[in-house]
C-alpha atoms as a PDB file:
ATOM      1  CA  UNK A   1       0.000   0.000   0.000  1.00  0.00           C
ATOM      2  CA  UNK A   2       1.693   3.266  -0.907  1.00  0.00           C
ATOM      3  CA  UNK A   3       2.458   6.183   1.617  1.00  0.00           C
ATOM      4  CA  UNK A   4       0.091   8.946   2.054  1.00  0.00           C
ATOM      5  CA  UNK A   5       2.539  12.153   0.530  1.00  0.00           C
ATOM      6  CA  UNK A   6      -0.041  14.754   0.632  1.00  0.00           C
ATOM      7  CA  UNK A   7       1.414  17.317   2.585  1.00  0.00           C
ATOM      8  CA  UNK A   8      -0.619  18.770   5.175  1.00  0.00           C
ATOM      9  CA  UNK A   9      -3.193  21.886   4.384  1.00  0.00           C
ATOM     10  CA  UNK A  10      -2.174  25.248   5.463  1.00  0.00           C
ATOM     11  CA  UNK A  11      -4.943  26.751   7.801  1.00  0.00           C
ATOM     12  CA  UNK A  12      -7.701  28.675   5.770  1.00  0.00           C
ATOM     13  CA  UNK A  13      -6.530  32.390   6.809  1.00  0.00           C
ATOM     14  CA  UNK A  14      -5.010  34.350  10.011  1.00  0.00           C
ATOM     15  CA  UNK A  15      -7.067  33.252  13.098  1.00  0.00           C
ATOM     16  CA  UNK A  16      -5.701  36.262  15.409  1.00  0.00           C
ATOM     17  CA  UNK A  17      -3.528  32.842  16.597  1.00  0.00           C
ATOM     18  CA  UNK A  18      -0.016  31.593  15.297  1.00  0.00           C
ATOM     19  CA  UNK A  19       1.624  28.371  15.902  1.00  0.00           C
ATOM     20  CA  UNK A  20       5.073  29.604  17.216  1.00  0.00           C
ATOM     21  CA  UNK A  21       5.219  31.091  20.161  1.00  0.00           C
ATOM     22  CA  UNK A  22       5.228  35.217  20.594  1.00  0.00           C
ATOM     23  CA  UNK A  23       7.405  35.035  23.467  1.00  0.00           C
ATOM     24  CA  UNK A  24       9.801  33.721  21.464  1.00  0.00           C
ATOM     25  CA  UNK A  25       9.530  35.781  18.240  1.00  0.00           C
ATOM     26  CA  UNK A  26       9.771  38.400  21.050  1.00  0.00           C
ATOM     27  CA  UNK A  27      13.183  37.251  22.813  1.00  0.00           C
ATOM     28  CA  UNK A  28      14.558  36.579  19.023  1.00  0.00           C
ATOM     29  CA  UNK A  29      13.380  40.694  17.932  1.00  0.00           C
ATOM     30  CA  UNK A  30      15.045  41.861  21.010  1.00  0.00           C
ATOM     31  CA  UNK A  31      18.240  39.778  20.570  1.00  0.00           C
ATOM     32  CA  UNK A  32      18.927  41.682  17.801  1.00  0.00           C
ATOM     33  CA  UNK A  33      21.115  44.992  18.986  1.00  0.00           C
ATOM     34  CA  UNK A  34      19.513  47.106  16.356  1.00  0.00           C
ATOM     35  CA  UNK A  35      16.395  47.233  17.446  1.00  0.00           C
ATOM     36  CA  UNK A  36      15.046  49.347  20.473  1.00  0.00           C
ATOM     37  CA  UNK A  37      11.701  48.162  21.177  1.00  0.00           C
ATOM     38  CA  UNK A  38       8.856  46.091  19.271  1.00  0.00           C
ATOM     39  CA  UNK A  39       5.113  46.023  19.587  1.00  0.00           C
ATOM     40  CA  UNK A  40       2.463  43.246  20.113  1.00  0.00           C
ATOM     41  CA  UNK A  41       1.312  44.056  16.303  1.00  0.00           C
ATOM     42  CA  UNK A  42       4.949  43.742  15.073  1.00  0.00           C
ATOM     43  CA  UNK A  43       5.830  40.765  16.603  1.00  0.00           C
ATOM     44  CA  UNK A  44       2.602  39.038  15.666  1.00  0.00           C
ATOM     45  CA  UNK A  45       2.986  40.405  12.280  1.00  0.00           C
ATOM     46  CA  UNK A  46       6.663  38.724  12.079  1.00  0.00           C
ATOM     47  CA  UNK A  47       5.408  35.421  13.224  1.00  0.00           C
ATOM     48  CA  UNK A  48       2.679  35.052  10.848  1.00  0.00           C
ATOM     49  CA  UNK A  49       5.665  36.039   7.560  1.00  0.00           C
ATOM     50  CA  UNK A  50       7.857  33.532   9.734  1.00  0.00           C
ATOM     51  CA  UNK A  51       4.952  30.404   9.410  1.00  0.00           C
ATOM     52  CA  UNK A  52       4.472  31.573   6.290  1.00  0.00           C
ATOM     53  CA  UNK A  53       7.818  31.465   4.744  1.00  0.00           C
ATOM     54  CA  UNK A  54       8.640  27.961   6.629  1.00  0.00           C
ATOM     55  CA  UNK A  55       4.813  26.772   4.743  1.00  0.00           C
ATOM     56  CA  UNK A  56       6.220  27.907   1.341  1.00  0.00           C
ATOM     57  CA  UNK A  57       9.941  26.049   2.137  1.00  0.00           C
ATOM     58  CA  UNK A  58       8.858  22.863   3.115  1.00  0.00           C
ATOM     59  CA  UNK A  59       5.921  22.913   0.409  1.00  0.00           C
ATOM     60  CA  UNK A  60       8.946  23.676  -2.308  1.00  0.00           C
ATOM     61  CA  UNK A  61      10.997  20.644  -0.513  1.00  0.00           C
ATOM     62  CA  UNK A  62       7.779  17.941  -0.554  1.00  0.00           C
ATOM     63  CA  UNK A  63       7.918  18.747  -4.088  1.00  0.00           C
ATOM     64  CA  UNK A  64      11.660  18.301  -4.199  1.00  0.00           C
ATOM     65  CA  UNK A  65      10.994  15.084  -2.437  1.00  0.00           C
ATOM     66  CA  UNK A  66       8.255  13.718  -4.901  1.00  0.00           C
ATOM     67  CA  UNK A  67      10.039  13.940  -7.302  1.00  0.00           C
ATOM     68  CA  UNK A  68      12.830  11.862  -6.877  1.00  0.00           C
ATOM     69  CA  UNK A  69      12.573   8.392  -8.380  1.00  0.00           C
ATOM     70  CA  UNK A  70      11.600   6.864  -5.222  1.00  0.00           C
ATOM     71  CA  UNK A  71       9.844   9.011  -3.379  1.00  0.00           C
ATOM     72  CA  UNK A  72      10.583   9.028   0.543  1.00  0.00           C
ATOM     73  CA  UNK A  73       7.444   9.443   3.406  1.00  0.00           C
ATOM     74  CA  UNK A  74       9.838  12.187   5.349  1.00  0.00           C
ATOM     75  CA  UNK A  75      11.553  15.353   3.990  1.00  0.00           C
ATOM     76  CA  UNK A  76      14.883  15.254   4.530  1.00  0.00           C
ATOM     77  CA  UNK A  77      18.171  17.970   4.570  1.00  0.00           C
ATOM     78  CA  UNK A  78      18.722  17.243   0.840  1.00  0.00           C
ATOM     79  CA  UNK A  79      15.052  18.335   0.014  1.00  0.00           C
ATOM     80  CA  UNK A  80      15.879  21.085   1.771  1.00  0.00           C
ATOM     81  CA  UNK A  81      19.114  21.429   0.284  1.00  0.00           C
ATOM     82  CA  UNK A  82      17.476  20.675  -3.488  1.00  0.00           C
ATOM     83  CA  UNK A  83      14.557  23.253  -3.274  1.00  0.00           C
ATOM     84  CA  UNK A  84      17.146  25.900  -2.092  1.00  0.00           C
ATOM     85  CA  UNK A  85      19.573  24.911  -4.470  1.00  0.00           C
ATOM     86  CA  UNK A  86      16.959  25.173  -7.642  1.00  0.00           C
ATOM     87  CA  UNK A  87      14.809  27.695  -6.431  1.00  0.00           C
ATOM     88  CA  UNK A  88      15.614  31.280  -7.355  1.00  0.00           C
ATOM     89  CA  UNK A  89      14.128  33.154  -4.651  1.00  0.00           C
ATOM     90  CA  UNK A  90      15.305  30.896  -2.112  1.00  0.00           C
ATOM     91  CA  UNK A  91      19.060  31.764  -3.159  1.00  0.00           C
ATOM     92  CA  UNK A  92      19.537  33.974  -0.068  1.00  0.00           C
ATOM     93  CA  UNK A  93      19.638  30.443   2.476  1.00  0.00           C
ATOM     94  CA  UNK A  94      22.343  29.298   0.298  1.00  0.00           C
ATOM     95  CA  UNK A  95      24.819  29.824   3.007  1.00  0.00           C
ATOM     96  CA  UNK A  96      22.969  28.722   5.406  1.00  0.00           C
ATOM     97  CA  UNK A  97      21.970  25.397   4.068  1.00  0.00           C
ATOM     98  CA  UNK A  98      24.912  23.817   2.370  1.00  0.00           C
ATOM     99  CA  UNK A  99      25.162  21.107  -0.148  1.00  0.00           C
ATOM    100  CA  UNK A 100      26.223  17.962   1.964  1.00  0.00           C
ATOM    101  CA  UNK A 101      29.731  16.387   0.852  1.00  0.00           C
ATOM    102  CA  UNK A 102      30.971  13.280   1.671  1.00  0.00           C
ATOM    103  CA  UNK A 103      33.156  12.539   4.358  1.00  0.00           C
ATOM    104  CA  UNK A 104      36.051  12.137   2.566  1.00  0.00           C
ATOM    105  CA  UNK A 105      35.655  14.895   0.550  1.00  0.00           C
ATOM    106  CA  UNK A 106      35.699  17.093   3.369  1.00  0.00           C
ATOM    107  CA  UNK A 107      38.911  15.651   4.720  1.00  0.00           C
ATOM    108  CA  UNK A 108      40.748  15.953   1.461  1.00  0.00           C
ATOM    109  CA  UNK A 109      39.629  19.283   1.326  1.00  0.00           C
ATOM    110  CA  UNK A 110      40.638  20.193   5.081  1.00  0.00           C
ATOM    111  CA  UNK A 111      43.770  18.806   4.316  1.00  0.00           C
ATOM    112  CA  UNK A 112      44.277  20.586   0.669  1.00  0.00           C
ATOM    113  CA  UNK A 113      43.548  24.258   2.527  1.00  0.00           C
ATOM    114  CA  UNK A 114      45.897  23.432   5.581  1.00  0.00           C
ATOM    115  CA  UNK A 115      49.036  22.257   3.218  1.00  0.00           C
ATOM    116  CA  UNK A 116      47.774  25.637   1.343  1.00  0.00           C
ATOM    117  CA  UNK A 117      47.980  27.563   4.296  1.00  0.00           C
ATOM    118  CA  UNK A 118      51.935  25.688   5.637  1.00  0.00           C
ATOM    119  CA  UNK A 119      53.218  26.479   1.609  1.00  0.00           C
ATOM    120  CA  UNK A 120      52.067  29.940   1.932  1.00  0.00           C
ATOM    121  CA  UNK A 121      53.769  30.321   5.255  1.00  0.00           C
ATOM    122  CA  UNK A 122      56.734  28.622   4.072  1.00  0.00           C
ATOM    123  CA  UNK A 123      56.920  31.179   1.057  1.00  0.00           C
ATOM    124  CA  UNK A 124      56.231  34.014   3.806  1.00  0.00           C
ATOM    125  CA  UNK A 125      59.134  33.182   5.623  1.00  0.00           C
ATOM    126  CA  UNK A 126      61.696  32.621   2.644  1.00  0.00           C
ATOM    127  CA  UNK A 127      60.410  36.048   1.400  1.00  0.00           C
ATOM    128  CA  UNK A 128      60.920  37.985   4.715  1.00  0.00           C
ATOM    129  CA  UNK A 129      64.415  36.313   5.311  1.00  0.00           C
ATOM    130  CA  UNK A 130      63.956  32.537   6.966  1.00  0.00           C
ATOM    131  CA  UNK A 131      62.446  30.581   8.026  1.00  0.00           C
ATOM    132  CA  UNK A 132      59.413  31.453  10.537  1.00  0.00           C
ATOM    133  CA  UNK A 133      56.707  29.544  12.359  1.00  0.00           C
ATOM    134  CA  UNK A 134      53.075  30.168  12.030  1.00  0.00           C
ATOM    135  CA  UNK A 135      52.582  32.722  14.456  1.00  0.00           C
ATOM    136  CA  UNK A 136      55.005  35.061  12.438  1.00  0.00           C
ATOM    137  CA  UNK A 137      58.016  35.034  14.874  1.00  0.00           C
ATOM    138  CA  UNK A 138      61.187  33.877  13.227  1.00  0.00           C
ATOM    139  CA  UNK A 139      63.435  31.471  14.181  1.00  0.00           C
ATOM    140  CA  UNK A 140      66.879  30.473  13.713  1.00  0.00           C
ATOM    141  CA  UNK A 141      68.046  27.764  10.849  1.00  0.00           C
ATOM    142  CA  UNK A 142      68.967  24.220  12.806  1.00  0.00           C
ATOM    143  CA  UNK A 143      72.220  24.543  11.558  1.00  0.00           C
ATOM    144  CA  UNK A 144      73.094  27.845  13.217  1.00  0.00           C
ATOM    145  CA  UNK A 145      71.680  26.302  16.444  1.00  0.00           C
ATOM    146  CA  UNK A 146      73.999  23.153  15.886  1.00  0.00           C
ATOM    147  CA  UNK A 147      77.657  25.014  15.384  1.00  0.00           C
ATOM    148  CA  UNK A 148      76.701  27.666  18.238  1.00  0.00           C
ATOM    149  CA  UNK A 149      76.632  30.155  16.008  1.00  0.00           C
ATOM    150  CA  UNK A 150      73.657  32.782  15.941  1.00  0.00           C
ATOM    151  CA  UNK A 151      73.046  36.980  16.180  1.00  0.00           C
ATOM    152  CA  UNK A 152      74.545  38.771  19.246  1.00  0.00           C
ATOM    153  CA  UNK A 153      71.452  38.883  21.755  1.00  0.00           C
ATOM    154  CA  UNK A 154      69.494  42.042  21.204  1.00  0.00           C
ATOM    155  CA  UNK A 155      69.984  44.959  23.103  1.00  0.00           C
ATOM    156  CA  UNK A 156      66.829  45.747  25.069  1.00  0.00           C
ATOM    157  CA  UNK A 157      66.369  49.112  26.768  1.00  0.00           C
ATOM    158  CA  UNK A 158      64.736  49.383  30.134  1.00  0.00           C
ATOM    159  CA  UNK A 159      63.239  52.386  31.692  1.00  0.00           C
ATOM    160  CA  UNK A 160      64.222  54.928  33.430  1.00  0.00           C
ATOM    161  CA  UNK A 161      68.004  55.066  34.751  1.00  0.00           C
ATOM    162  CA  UNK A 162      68.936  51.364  34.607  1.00  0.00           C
ATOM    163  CA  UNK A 163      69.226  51.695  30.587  1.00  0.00           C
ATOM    164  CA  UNK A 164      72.178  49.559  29.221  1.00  0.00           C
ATOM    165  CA  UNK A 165      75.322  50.939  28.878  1.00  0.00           C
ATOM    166  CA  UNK A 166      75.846  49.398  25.491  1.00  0.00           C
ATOM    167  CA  UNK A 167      72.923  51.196  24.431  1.00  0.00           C
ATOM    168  CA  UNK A 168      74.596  55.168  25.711  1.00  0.00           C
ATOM    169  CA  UNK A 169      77.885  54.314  23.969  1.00  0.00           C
ATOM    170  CA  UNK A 170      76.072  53.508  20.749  1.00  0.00           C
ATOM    171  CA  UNK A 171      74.571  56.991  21.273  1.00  0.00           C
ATOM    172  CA  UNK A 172      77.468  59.062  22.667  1.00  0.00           C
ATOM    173  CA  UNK A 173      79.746  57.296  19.494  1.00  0.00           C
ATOM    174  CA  UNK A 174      76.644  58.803  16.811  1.00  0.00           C
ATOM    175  CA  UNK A 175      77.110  61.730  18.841  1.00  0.00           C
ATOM    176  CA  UNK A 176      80.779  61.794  18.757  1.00  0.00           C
ATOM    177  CA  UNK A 177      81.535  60.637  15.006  1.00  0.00           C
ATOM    178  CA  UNK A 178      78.476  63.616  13.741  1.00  0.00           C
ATOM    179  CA  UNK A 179      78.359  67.091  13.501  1.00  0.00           C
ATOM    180  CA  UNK A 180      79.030  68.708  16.835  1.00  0.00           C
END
């Protein structure tokens, strides 16, 4: 015997009632920083476009779903996915309701962007002098490490009166080789 996949009948006209709750609608209209306050009429006015845009979407994905080949009892996410995908004035959920991938192609994909990401890095670092880790700080080659050889610390100055020395007689010999 085959499945019933009528959908079900949208309720003849606005009652004064809707089906989500106004609290809600409420709590959702004041989540958003933008807006100050919102009436009784404008929140029941929002939940009434809200029940019926989700009518219209999962009317567009029952027909999505009959006509497959084999039609299923239950919409699925790819119904969903379908009507969005085909349907020109749903194009704005586009973002928000993906085309599904397979596993695998979501790994090879993760892994395509993060060897992307460790070339580009690599090409950073040859371009700015050596070689660098991803946080941008450089490091030093292993082979400098290995023979002990590497830059002369860096010369840090403190404040106030405990500067380093080494920093003054940098200054005094600029002073002293320049125009007096």
């Amino acid at each position: 015997m085959p499945y019933n996949n009528n959908p079900i009948p949208r309720p003849g006209g606005i009652s004064g009632s809707v089906s989500l709750p106004l609290a809600r609608v409420k709590k959702i209209i004041n989540a958003d920083e933008d807006i100050n306050a919102c009436s009784a009429n404008a929140a029941f006015a929002i939940a009434v476009a809200t029940e019926e845009f989700v009518y219209y979407l999962t009317e567009q994905a029952h027909k999505m779903g009959k006509a497959e080949k084999k039609p299923k009892r239950a919409l699925g996410y790819n119904h969903i996915q379908q009507a969005v995908a085909r349907l020109d004035n749903l194009e704005f959920l586009t973002d928000v309701v993906p085309k599904t991938i397979p596993y695998k192609e979501a790994k090879a994909e993760r892994e395509r962007k993060k060897a992307a990401q460790v070339a580009a890095a690599e090409a950073n670092a040859e371009a700015n002098g050596g070689p660098s880790t991803t946080n941008g700080q450089r490091t030093l080659p292993d082979a400098i490490i290995a023979n002990g050889e590497g830059p002369a610390p860096p010369v840090q100055a403190t404040a106030g009166a405990q500067r380093s020395e080494v920093a003054h007689a940098d200054a005094m010999d600029v002073d002293r080789n320049g125009a007096s």
